[in-house]
Structure formats: C-alpha cells, structure tokens
Protein backbone atom coordinates (compact mmCIF):
# COMPACT_ATOMS: atom_id res chain seq x y z
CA UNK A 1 16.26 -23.66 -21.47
CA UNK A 2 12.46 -23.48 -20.23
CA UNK A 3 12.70 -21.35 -17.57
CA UNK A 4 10.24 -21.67 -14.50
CA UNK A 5 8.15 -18.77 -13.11
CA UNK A 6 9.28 -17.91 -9.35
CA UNK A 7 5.92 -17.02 -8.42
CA UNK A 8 5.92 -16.73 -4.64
CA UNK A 9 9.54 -17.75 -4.13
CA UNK A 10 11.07 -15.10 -2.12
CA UNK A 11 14.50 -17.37 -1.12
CA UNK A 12 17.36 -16.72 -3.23
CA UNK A 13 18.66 -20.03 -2.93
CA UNK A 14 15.75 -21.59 -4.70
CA UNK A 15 15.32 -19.26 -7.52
CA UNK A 16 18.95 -19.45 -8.21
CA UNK A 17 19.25 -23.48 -8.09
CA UNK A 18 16.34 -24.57 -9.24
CA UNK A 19 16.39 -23.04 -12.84
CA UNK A 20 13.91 -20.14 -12.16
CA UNK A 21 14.14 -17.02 -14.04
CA UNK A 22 15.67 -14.56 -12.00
CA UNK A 23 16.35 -10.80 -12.69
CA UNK A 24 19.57 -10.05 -11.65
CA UNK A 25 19.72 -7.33 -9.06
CA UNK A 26 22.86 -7.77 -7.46
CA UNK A 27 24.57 -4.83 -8.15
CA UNK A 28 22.35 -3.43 -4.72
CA UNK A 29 25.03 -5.39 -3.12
CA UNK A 30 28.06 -3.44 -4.98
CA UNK A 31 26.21 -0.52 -3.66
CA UNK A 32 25.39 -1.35 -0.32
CA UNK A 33 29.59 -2.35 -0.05
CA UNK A 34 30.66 0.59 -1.61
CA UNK A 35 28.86 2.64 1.04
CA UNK A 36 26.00 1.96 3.27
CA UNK A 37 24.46 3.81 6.33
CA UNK A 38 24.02 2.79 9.80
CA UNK A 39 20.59 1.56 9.28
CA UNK A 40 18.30 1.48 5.98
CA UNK A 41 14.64 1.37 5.37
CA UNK A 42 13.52 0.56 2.02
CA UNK A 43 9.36 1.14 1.76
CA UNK A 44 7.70 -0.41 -1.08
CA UNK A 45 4.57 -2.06 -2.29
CA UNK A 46 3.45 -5.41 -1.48
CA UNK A 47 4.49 -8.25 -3.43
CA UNK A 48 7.32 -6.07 -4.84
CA UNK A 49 10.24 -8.58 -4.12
CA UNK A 50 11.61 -6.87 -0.60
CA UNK A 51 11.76 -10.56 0.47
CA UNK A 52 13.66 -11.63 -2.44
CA UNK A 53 15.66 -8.71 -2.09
CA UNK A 54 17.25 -8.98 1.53
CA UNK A 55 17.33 -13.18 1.10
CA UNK A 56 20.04 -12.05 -1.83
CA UNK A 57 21.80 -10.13 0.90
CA UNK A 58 21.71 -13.02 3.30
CA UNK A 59 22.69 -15.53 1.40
CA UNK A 60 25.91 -13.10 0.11
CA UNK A 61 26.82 -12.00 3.54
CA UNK A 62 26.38 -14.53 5.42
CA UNK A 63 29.05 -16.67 7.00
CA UNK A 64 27.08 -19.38 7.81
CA UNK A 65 25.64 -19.63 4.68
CA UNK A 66 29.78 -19.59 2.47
CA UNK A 67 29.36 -23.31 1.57
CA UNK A 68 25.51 -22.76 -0.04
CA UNK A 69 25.92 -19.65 -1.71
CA UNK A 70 29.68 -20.41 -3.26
CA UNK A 71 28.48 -20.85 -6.63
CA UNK A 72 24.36 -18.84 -6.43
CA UNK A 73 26.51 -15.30 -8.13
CA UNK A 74 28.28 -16.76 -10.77
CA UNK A 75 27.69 -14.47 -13.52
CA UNK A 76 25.17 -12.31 -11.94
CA UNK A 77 26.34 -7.94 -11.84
CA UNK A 78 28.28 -8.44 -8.32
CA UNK A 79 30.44 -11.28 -9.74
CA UNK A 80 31.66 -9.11 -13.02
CA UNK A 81 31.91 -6.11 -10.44
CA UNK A 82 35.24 -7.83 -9.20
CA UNK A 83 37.30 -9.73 -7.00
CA UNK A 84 37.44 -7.19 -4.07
CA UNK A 85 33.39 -7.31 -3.79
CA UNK A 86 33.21 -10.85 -4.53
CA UNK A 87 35.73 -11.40 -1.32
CA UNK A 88 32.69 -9.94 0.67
CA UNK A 89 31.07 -13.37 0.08
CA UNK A 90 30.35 -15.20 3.32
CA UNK A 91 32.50 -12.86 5.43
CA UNK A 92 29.37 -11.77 7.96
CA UNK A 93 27.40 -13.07 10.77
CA UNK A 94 23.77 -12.07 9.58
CA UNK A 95 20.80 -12.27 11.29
CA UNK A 96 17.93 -12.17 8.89
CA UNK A 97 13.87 -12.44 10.36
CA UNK A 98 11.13 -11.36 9.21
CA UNK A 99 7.75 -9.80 10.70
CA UNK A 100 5.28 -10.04 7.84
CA UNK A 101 3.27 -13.03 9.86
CA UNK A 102 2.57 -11.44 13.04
CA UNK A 103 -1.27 -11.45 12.01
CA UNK A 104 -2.56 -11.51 15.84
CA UNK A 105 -6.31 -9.68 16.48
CA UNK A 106 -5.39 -8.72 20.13
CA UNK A 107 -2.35 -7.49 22.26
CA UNK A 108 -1.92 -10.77 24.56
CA UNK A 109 -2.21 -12.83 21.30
CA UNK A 110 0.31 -11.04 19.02
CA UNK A 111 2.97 -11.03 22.40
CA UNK A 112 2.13 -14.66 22.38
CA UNK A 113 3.01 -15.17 19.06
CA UNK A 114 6.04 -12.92 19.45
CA UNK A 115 7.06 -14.90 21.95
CA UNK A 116 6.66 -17.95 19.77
CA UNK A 117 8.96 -16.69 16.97
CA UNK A 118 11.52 -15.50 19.49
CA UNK A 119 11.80 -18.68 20.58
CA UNK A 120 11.85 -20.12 17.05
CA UNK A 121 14.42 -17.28 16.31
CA UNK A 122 16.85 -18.69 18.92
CA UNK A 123 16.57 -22.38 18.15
CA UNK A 124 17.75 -21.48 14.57
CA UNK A 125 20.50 -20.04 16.74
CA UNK A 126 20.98 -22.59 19.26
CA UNK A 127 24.75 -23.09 19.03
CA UNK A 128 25.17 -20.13 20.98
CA UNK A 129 23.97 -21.70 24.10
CA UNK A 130 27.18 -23.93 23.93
CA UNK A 131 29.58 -21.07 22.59
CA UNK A 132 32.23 -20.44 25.09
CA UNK A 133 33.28 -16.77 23.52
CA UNK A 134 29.94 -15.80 24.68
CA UNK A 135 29.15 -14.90 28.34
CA UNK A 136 27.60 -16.76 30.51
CA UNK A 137 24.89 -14.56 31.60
CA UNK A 138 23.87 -14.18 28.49
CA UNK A 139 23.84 -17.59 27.60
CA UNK A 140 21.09 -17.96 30.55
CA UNK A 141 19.25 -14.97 29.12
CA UNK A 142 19.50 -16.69 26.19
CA UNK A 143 17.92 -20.16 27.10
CA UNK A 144 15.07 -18.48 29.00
CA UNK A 145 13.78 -16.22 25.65
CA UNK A 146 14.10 -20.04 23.84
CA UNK A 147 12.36 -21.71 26.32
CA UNK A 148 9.60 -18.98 26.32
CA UNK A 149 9.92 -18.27 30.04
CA UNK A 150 10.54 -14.95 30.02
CA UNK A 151 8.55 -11.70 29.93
CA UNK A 152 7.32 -8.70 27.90
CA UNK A 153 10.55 -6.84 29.43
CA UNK A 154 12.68 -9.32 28.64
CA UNK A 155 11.42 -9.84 25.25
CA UNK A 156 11.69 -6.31 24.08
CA UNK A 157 15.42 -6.94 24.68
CA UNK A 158 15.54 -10.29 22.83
CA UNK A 159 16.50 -9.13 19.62
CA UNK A 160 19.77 -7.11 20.72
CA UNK A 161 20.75 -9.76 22.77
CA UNK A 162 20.68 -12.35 20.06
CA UNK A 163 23.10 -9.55 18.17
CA UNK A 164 25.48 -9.57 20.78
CA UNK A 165 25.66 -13.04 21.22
CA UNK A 166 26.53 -13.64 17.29
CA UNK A 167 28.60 -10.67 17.66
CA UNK A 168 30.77 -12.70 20.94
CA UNK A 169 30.58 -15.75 18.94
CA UNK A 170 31.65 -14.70 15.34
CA UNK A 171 34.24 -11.66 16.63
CA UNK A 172 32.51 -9.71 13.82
CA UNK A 173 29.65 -7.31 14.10
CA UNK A 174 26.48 -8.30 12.33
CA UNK A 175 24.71 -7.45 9.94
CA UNK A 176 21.08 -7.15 10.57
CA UNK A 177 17.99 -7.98 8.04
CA UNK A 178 14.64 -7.39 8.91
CA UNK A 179 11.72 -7.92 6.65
CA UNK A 180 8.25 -5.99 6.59
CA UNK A 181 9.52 -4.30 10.17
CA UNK A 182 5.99 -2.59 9.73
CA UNK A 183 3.74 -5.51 9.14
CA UNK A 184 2.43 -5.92 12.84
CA UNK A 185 2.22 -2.13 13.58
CA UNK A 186 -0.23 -2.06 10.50
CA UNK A 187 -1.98 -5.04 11.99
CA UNK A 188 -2.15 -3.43 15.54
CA UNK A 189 -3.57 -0.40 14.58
CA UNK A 190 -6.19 -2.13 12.22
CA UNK A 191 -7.38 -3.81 15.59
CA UNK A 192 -7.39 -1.34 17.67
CA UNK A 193 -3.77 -2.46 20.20
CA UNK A 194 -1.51 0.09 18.47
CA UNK A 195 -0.49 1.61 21.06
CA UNK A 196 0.53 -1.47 23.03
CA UNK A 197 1.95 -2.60 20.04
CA UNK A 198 4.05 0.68 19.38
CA UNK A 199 5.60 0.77 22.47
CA UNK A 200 6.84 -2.90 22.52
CA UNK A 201 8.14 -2.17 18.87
CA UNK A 202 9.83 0.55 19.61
CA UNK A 203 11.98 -1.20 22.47
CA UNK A 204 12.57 -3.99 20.47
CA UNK A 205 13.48 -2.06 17.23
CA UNK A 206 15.64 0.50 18.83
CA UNK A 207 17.28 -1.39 21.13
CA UNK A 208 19.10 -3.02 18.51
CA UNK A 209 19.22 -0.50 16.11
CA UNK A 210 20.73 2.81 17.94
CA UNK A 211 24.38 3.05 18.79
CA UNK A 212 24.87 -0.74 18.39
CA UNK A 213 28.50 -1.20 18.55
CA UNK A 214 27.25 -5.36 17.86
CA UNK A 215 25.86 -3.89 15.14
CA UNK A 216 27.46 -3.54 11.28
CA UNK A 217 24.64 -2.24 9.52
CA UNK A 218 20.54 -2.95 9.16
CA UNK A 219 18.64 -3.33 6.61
CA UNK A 220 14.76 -3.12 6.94
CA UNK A 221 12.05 -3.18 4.45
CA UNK A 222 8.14 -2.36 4.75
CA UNK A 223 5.53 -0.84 2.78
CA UNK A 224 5.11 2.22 5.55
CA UNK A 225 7.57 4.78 6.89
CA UNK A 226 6.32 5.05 10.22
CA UNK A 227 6.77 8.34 11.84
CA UNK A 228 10.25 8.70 13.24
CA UNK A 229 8.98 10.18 16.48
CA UNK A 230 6.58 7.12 17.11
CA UNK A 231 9.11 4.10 16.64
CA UNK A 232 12.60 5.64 15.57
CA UNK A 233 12.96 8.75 17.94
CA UNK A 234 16.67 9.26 19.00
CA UNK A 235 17.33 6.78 16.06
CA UNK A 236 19.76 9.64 14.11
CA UNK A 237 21.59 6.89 12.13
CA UNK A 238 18.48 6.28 10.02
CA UNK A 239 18.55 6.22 6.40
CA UNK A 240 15.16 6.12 4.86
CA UNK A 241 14.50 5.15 0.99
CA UNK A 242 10.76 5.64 -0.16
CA UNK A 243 9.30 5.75 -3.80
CA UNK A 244 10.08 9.21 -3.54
CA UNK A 245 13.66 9.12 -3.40
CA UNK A 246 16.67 8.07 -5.87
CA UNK A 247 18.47 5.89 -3.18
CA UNK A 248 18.55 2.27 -4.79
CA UNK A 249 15.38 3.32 -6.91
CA UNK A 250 16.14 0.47 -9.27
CA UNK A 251 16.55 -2.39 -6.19
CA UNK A 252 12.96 -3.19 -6.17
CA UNK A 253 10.72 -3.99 -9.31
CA UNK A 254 11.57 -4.08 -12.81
CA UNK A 255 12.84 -1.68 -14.93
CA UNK A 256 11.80 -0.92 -18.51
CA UNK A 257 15.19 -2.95 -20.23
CA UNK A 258 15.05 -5.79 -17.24
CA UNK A 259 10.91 -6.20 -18.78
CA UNK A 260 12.61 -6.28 -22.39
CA UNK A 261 15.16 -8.55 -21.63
CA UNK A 262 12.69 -11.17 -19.43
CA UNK A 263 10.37 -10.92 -22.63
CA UNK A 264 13.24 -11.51 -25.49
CA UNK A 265 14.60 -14.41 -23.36
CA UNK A 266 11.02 -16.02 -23.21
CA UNK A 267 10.06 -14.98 -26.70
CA UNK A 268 7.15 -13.04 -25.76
CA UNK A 269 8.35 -9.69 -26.88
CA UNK A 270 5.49 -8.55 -29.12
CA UNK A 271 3.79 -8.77 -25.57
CA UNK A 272 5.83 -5.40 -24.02
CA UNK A 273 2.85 -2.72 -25.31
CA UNK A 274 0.32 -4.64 -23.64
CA UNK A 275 2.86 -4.83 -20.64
CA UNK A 276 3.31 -1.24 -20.87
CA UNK A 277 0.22 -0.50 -20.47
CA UNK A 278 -1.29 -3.18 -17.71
CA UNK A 279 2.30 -2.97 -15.84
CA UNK A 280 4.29 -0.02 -15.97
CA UNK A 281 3.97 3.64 -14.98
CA UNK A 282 5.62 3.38 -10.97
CA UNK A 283 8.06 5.77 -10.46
CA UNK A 284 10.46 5.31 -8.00
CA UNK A 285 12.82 8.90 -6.90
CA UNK A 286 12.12 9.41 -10.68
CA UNK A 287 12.91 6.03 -12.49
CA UNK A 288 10.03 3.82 -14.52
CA UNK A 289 9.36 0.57 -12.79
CA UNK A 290 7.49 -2.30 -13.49
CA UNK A 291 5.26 -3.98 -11.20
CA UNK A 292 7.35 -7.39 -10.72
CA UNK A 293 4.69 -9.19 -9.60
CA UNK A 294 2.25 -8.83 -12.33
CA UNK A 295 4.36 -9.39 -15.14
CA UNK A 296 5.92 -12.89 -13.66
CA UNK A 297 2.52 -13.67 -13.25
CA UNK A 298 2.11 -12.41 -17.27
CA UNK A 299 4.81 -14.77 -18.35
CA UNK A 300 3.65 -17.74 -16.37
CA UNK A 301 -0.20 -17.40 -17.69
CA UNK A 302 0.55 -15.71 -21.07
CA UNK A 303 -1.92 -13.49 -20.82
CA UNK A 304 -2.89 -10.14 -19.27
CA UNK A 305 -5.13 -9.59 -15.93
CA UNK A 306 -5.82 -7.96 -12.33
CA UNK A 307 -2.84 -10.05 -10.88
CA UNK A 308 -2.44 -7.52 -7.95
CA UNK A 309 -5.67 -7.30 -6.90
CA UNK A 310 -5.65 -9.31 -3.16
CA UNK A 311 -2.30 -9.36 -2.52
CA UNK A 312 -2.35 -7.18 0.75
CA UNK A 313 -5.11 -6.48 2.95
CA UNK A 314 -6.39 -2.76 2.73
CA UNK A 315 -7.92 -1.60 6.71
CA UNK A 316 -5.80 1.48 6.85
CA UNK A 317 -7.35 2.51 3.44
CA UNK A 318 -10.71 1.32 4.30
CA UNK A 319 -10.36 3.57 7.78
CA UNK A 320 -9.29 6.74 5.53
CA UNK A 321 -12.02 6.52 3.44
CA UNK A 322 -14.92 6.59 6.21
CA UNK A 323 -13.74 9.91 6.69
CA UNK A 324 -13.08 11.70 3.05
CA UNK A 325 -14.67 14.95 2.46
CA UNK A 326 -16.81 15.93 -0.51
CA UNK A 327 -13.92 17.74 -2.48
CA UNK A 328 -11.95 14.38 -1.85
CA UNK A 329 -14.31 12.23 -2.83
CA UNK A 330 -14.43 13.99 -6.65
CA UNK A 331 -10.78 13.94 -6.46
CA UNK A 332 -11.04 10.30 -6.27
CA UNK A 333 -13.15 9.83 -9.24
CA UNK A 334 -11.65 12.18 -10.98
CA UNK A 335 -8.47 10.19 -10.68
CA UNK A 336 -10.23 7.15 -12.24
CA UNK A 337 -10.80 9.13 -15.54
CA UNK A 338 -6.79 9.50 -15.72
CA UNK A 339 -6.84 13.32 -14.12
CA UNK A 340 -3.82 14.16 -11.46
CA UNK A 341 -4.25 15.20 -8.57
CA UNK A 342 -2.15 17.53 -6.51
CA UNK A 343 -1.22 16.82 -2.81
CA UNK A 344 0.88 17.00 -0.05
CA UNK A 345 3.04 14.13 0.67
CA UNK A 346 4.16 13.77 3.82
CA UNK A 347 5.97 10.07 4.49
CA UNK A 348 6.12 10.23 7.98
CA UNK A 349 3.08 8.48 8.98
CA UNK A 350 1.54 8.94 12.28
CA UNK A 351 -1.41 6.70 12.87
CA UNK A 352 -3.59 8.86 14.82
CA UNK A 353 -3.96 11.33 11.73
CA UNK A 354 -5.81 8.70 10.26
CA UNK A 355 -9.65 9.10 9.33
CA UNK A 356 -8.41 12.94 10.05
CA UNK A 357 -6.05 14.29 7.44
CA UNK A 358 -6.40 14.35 4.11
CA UNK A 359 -2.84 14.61 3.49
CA UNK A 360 -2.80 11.21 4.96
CA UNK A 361 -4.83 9.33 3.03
CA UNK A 362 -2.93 10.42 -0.51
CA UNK A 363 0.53 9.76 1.23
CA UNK A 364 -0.53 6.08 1.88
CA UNK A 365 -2.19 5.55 -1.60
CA UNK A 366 0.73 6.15 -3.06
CA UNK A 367 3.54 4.34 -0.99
CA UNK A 368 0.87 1.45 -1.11
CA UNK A 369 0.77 1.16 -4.95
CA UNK A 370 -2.13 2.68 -5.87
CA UNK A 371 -1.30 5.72 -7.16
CA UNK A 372 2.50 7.23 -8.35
CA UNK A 373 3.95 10.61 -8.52
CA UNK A 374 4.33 12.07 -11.84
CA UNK A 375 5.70 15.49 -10.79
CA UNK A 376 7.21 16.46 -7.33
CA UNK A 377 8.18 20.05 -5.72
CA UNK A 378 9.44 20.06 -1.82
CA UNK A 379 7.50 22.74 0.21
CA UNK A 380 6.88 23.82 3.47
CA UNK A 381 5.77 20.48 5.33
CA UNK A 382 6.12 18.01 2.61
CA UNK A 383 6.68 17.43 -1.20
CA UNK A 384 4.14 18.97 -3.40
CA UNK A 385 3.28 16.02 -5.96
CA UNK A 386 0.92 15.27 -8.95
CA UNK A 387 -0.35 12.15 -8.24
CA UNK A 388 -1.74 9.49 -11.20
CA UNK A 389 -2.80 5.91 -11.46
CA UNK A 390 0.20 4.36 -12.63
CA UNK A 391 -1.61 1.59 -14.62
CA UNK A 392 -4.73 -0.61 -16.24
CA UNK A 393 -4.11 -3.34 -13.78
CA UNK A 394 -4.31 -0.53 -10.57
CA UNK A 395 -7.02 1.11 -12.42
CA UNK A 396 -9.08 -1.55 -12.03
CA UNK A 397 -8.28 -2.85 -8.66
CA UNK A 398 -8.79 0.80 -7.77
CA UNK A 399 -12.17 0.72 -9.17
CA UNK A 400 -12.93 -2.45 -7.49
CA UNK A 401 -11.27 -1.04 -3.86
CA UNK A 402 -11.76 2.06 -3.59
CA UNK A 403 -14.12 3.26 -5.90
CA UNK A 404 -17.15 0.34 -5.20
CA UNK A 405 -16.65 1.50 -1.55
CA UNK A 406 -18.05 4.99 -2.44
CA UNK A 407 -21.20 3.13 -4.89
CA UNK A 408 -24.49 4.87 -5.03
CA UNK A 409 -23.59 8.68 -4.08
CA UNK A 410 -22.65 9.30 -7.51
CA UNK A 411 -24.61 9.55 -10.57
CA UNK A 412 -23.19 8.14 -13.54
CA UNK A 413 -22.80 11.51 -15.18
CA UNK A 414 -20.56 12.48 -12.56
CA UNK A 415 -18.30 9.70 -13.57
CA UNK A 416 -17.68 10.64 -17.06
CA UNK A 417 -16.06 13.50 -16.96
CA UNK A 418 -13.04 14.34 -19.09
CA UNK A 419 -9.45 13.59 -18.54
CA UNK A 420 -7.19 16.81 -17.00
CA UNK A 421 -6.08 18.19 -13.78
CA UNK A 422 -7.65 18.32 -10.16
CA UNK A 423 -5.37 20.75 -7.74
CA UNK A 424 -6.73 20.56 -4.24
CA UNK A 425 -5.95 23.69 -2.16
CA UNK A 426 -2.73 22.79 -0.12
C-alpha cells in the first residue's frame, strides 16, 4: 500500500479512512481510562500533533460520534488492550473546541470573534434548544448566546452552560476537550489587551472547569502553562503535563522505534541517521522524541530541510529578547556552538515577567521547541536544568530567529568558540 502523508490533517477521522499513515497512539486512551484527573493540561510545541491527539479522544468518546468511529480502532493499541476499554467506545457526551484561531489585534475585536464562535459552537449543538430533559431557562440562555445577543457577562458563562445542557440532555457528564486553551492569551498579550483578555479567560475557563459536577473530566492542550494564579487560581483539580514531566511523555511526537517503524514501512530506513540528526534530540519527562512534524514532512519530500521554521509566530520571544543582558546574550551564542546552558525553569508563566526575568525567557525557549533539557535537578523555586539545542533543523531556525535578531554586536571571532558548558549564576 502507498501510504499518503497527513500533512496538516489534524482529524482522526480522515487520517484513519482515507489511507494516511498514521502512528498509532492510542494507548493515551488506555491510560486516560485507567485513571485520569479532574482536569489535564498537556503543553507542547507547535505543530506537535495536540490536535490530532484530542480529535482521537473525540472521536473514541464520543456518543454522537458511535456510528463514525465503529470501525477507525480496529487494530490500533486500544483495540488489542481489550474488550472492557473498547466498551468505552461512544459511551460520552464530548464537547470538543478549539481556540487556536482567535487571532484578533484588539479587545472589542477578539470578544467579537468570541462571540462569533460561541455562536458557531451552539449551532453545532442546536438540538438542545428542542431537548425537553433540559430546562427551560436554559434553553433561552441558550438561544440568546446562538443568536449573538448576549453580553461579555453572559458569554464568560457560555461554555459551562453548554456543559450542562449536554449533561441534562445525555444523563451523562461530559467530557470536555479544549485545544490550544492558550492560543488567544498569547495573542492578547502580544497586542497589548492581556489583561482584558485574562480576565474574560479566566471566567470562561474556570467556570467550567472547577467543581463541575456536569463535568467528567477535561482535557486541554497548549504550548504555555500559564501561571496558575493568573487563569487557574482556586482550580485545585488541575493536573499539569509539560516536557518536563513523565505523565503521557510518549502521547505527543514520535518516539525513536515509532521513527523506525514509519521508515521500514516506507522503505526509507537508511534515512534514520540523517533523521537522527535533523529530527531527534526532544526530551519529554526524560524520553527521546521526534519532532512529528518534520519527519512527515521528510517522508512526503524525501529529503531533509528547515520544515519547522514558520510554523508559529514568535512575539513573546521577540519581546524577551529586547531585554537580554550581556551575560545572556553570550549564553545564546554559546548555545549555537552546541554548549549547555544552565537555568532555572520555572513553568508557571506570568506575563508581566516578560522583557524582565531572565528565568523567563529560557523557560519559554524550551516549552516552545527551541531548546530541550538534557539534565534536570528541582531546587528552591524551580528545576535546575542544562539546556541544549535539541537538533540541526532547530539549530538553524534558531540561527535564523533568534540569533539574526542579535546581528552586528558580535564579531565573528566571538562566534567560534568551542563546544562545552555555560553555567549562569542561579
């Protein structure tokens, strides 16, 4: 069989019936059945697969969806796992939405656009309107957020209400999937309405997401933890899974034998050094990942390159570096000549210590991608890490980033300096 590239097919329902090759990651769901916490926030890279990843959960879950998905896991790890997790299959009201195109350059225009999907969010929902298990006041609540004709109060409430409403309708709790939760916080604070934005977020989040009793379980993905004081506060239920930690390391990305496997199965294996090298080097709470991205985009071109590069914008970054010191600067350099660095990780951003922390600015080069930990030590006010670029491909998207940005204060002695160790004073 020639098997198609899924590049930029995140539903699950395509890649499975359409013949694309498709890395099975299903066990997650074994996992996530065998024991899951209230809520769960899984930070990654872009272009990772998180949307691939929770449109697998939908399309298991969901009740709506029994009839589609009744023959998409035939074979795949949660099939083999059994007949008690495959009786999981289309047992769930899930609500699945995503955030990642709330691109707005202003507060009135993102609520706008809020607005907009809200409404778009309860069409896709619309039989609820007629449901006569749900109540009637809600049902008018309901048709107002649909029709748009409601406010920034009432929208801040929109997504709990569209919970309990499934919740009345099915007589099950639901399960809740949100993708790239973080996506318009990023934006917000790019363009200066963070904190408009973070207060809105943090009603419509947590309203749904603390104490729900309409509520099974959530499961959000995003490339930033934001700091739990700032949009989770009271929010004790939270489970948060970073690269820095072993919870479902293996979900997201491809590991070292899924790589060897995709390569045997297209006959392309004398290609694996070269993907070593270009692809690999992410670690993940300690396991080896490959960047998924880059090497589907390897087997559909045959041939190495800077697939990455582009694939998420880059303001926060930009900000930080207006405001890196001297020392920091050589530690950057000195990073592109394959030295570690040490630092301070700290994963719970907060916005406003950005352009002022140094700490900061490491933290979010490495949950964005561009750098991975090779050694870790928990300390007083974070995890003590040696930090790396993982691979050729960041190397040189790093160069053209990060590095360009800082062109002309450097002579090009000071660039070729030797490979070894940088430790900045914690």
């Amino acid at each position: 069989m020639k098997w198609q590239m899924p590049i930029g097919v995140d539903n699950f329902f395509d890649i499975r019936s359409k013949h694309y090759y498709f890395v099975d990651k299903t066990d997650f769901i074994r996992q996530l059945i065998d024991g899951h916490s209230a809520v769960t926030l899984i930070t990654r890279p872009q272009r990772f697969g998180k949307t691939l990843t929770l449109s697998m959960l939908e399309y298991f879950f969901s009740i709506e969806k029994e009839a589609q998905s009744r023959h998409l896991f035939d074979g795949l790890a949660i099939d083999r796992a059994g007949a008690d997790y495959m009786a999981h299959r289309g047992q769930y009201p899930v609500l699945f939405l995503s955030l990642k195109d709330l691109k707005d350059l202003t507060w009135p225009q993102m609520l706008q656009s809020l607005s907009s999907w809200i409404s778009y969010w309860f069409i896709d929902h619309d039989y609820l309107a007629d449901s006569p298990s749900v109540n009637p006041d809600l049902r008018r609540r309901f048709l107002a957020l649909k029709q748009q004709a409601s406010g920034q109060n009432e929208m801040q409430l929109a997504l709990a209400l569209l919970v309990k409403m499934m919740h009345q309708h099915f007589g099950k709790p639901v399960i809740l999937l949100i993708d790239e939760y973080d996506a318009p916080i990023q934006q917000a604070w790019e363009h200066g309405f963070y904190t408009e934005c973070i207060a809105f977020m943090k009603q419509f989040l947590g309203s749904v997401l603390k104490g729900n009793r309409d509520l099974d379980f959530a499961v959000l993905t995003g490339v930033l933890r934001v700091a739990k004081e700032s949009i989770f506060s009271n929010l004790n239920n939270l489970d948060v899974c970073s690269v820095m930690d072993a919870a479902y390391r293996e979900v997201i990305g491809f590991t070292p034998q899924e790589v060897a496997q995709m390569a045997e199965d297209l006959t392309m294996a004398e290609a694996l050094p070269d993907l070593k090298k270009w692809y690999d080097g992410y670690l993940f709470g300690g396991a080896e990942i490959y960047n998924p991205w880059s090497i589907i985009n390897f087997f559909r071109h045959g041939e190495v390159g800077d697939y990455w590069v582009n694939t998420s914008g880059n303001g926060i970054i930009r900000e930080m570096l207006r405001h890196v010191t001297a020392d920091t600067e050589g530690d950057l350099l000195a990073l592109l000549q394959g030295c570690q660095v040490t630092a301070l990780i700290r994963e719970g951003v907060i916005y406003e210590d950005i352009g002022h922390d140094t700490d900061a600015l490491y933290t979010m080069l490495l949950t964005t991608g561009y750098l991975t930990a090779v050694s870790r030590r928990r300390g007083i006010g974070g995890i003590r890490c040696e930090l790396v670029i993982p691979n050729r491909e960041v190397q040189d998207i790093y160069r053209f980033e990060i590095l360009d940005k800082m062109r002309g204060r450097y002579s090009v002695s000071r660039l070729e300096t030797e490979p070894g160790k940088r430790v900045r004073p914690l």
